[in-house]
Protein backbone atom coordinates (compact mmCIF):
# COMPACT_ATOMS: atom_id res chain seq x y z
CA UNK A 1 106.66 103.78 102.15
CA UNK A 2 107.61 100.26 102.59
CA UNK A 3 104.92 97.46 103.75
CA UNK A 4 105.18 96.93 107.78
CA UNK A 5 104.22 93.32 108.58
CA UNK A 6 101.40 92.85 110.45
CA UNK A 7 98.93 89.94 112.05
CA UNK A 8 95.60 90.20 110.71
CA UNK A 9 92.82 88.11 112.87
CA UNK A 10 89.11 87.26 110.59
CA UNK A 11 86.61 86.31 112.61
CA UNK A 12 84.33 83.42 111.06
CA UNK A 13 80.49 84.74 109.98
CA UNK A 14 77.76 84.53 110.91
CA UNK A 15 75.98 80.97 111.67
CA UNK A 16 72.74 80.06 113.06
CA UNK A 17 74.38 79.47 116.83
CA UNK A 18 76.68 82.36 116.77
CA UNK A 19 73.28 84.55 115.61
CA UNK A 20 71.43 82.90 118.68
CA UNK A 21 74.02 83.77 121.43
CA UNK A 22 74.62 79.63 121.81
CA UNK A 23 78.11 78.85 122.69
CA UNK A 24 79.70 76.77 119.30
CA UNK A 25 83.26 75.40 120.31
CA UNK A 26 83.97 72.02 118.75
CA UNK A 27 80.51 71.70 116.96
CA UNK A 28 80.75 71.77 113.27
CA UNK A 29 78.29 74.76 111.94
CA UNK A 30 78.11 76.34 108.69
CA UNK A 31 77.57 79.74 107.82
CA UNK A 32 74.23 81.41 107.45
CA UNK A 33 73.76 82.98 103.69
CA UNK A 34 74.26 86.10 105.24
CA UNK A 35 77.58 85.10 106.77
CA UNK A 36 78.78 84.27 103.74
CA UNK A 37 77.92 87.26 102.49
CA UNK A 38 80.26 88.73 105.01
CA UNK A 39 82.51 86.54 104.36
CA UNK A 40 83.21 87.62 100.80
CA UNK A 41 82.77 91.43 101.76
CA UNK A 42 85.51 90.83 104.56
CA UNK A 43 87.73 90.32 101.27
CA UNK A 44 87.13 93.62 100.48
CA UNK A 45 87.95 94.70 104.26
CA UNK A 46 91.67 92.75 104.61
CA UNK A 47 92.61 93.71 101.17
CA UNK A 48 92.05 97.16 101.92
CA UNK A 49 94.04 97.05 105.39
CA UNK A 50 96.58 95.20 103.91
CA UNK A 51 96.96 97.97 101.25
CA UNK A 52 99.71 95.54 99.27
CA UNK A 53 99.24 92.83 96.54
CA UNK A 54 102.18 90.91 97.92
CA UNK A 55 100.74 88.00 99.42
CA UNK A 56 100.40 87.13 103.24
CA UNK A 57 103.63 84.90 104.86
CA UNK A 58 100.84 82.83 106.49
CA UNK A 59 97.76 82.32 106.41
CA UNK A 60 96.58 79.59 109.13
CA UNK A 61 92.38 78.75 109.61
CA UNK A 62 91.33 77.02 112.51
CA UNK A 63 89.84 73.35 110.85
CA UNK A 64 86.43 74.17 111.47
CA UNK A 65 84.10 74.88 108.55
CA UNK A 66 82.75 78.06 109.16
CA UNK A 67 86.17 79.59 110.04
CA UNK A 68 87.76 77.77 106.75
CA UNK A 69 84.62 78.57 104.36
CA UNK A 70 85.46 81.90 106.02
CA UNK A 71 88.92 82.33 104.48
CA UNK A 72 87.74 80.51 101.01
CA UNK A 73 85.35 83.51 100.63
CA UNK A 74 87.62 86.22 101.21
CA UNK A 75 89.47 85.31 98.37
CA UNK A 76 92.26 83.70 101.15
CA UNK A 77 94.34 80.81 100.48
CA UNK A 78 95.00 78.71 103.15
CA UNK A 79 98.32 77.55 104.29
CA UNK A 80 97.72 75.63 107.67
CA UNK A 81 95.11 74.33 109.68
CA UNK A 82 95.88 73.88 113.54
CA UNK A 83 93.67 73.37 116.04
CA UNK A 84 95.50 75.73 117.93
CA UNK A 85 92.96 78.32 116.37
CA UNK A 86 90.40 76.29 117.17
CA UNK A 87 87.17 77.97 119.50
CA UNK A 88 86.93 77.91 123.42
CA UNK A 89 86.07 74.48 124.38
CA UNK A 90 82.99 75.15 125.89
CA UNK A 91 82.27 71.19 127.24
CA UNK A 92 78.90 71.02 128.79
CA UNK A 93 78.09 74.33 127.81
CA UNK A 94 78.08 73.79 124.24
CA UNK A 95 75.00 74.27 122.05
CA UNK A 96 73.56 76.78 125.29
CA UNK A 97 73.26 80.69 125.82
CA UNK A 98 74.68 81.96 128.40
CA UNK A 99 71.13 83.34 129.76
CA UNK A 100 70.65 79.50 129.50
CA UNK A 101 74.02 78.83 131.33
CA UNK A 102 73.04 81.20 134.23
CA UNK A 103 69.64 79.38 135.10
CA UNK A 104 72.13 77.28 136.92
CA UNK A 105 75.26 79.32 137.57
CA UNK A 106 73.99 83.10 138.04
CA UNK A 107 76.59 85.47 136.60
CA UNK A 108 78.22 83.37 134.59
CA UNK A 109 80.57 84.08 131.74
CA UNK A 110 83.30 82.47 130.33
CA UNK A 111 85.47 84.99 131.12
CA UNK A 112 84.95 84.73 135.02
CA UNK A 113 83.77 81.25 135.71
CA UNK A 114 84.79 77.40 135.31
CA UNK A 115 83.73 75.63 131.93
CA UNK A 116 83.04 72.27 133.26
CA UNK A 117 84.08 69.22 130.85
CA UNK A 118 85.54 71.98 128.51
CA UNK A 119 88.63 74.46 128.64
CA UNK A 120 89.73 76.73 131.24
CA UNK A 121 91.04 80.13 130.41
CA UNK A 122 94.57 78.91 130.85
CA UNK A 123 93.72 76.40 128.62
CA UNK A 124 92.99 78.55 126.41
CA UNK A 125 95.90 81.16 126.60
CA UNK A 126 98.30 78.24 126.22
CA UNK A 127 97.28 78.02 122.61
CA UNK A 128 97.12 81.33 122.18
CA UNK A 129 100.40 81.88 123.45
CA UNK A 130 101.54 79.36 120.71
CA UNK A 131 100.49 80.75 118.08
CA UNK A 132 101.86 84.37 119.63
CA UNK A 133 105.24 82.74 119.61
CA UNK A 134 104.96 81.20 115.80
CA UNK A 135 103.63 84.34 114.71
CA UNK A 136 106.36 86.34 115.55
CA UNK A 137 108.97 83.93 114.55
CA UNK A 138 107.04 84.24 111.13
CA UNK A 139 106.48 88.51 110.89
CA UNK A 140 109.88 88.74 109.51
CA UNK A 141 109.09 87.77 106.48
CA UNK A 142 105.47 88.95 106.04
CA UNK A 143 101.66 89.27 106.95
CA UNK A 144 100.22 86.45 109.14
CA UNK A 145 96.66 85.94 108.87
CA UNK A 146 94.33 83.78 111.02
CA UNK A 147 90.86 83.08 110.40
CA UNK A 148 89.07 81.28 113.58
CA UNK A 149 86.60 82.08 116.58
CA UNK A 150 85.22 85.10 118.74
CA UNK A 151 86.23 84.29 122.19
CA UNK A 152 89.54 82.18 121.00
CA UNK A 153 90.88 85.28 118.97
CA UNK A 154 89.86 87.58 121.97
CA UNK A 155 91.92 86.08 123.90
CA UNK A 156 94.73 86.18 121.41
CA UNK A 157 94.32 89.95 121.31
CA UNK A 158 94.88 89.78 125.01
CA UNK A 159 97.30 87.97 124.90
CA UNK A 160 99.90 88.98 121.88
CA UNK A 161 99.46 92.88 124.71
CA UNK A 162 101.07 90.67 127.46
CA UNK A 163 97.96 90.64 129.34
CA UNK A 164 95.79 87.79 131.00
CA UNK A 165 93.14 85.49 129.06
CA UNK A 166 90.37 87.19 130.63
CA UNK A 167 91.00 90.26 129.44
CA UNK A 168 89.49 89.48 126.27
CA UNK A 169 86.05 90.59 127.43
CA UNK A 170 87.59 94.00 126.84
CA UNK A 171 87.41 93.58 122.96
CA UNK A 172 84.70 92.85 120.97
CA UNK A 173 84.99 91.21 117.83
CA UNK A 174 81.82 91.07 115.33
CA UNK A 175 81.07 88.90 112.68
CA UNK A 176 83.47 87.96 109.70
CA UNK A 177 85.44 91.10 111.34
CA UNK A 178 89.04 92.09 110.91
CA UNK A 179 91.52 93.21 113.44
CA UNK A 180 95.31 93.94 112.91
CA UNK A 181 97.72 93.12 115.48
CA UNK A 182 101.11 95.06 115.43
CA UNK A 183 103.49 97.00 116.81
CA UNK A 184 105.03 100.28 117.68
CA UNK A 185 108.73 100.48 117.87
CA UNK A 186 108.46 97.56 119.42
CA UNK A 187 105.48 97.18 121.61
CA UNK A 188 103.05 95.43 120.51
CA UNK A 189 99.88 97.08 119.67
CA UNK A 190 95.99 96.75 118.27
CA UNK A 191 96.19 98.74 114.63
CA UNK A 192 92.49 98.25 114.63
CA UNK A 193 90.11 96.26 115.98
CA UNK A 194 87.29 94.39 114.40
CA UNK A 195 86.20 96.18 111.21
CA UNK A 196 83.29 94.86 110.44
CA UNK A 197 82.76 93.80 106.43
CA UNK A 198 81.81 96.63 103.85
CA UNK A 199 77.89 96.22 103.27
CA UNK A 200 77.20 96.24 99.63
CA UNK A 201 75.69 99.26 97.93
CA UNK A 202 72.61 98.81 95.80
């Protein structure tokens, strides 16, 4: 059975924000120990999905370290880095939780409410709508891969179905996780959604 091309989204690992719930858009973080460690085992997890040795088409990191230290670690050579893949812009928000956020603005989320001095959803989807459009032109001619951020790749997901940015509260994506982005004749699809790295076995 021949290879069908597919996108396949890594989510960065763990780092010392992400583990604390504070929102880390353009802020430079590096991975935890244990992040790396799922890092490497994520390897293990896209190699597996993949099931070919032919390489990927593409393989595009956002140019943040802990997405790009990511990619290094599961074995992934990286063609291109865009800030297209970059994380939600969170302006004034950055470096807080969102418990922190709604001491202020009850309910918040950045799905449902304004992200002052950073991106707006729209914002967002724009980007991800570009790299929707370059991905496809790509598929043709093999696996894409992109290695970047939790609420920017959720909102790919969303958007690569033809739905709205805000949608992408529906999916949750875990640490150094994988999720494969398809279709079925035709339509496009979720072939699975964040698989989280293989834990080691003593």
């Amino acid at each position: 059975m021949s290879h069908e091309s597919a996108v396949y989204l890594l989510r960065h690992g763990e780092t010392e924000w992400s583990r604390s719930g504070k929102h880390t858009g353009r802020t430079d973080i590096a991975l935890t120990s244990e992040g790396e460690q799922q890092a490497r085992r994520a390897g293990g997890v896209l190699s597996a999905l993949r099931a070919t040795s032919v390489p990927p088409a593409l393989v595009c990191s956002s140019p943040r370290s802990r997405a790009v230290r990511t990619a290094e670690l599961a074995g992934l050579e990286v063609d291109n880095r865009t800030e297209l893949l970059a994380e939600w812009d969170y302006g004034e928000y950055e470096g807080r939780t969102t418990e922190e956020i709604r001491e202020k603005v009850p309910h918040w989320t950045v799905w449902s409410h304004p992200v002052p001095g950073g991106e707006s959803a729209q914002d967002v989807h724009k980007r991800a709508l570009s790299i929707v459009d370059k991905t496809r032109a790509i598929l043709p001619r093999g696996d894409v891969v992109l290695i970047a951020h939790g609420h920017f790749l959720r909102v790919l997901i969303a958007t690569w179905l033809g739905g709205q940015p805000e949608d992408g509260v529906r999916y949750g994506l875990g640490p150094a996780a994988v999720s494969v982005l398809g279709y079925e004749r035709g339509v496009e699809q979720i072939k699975a959604l964040s698989v989280p790295p293989l834990e080691t076995v003593d």
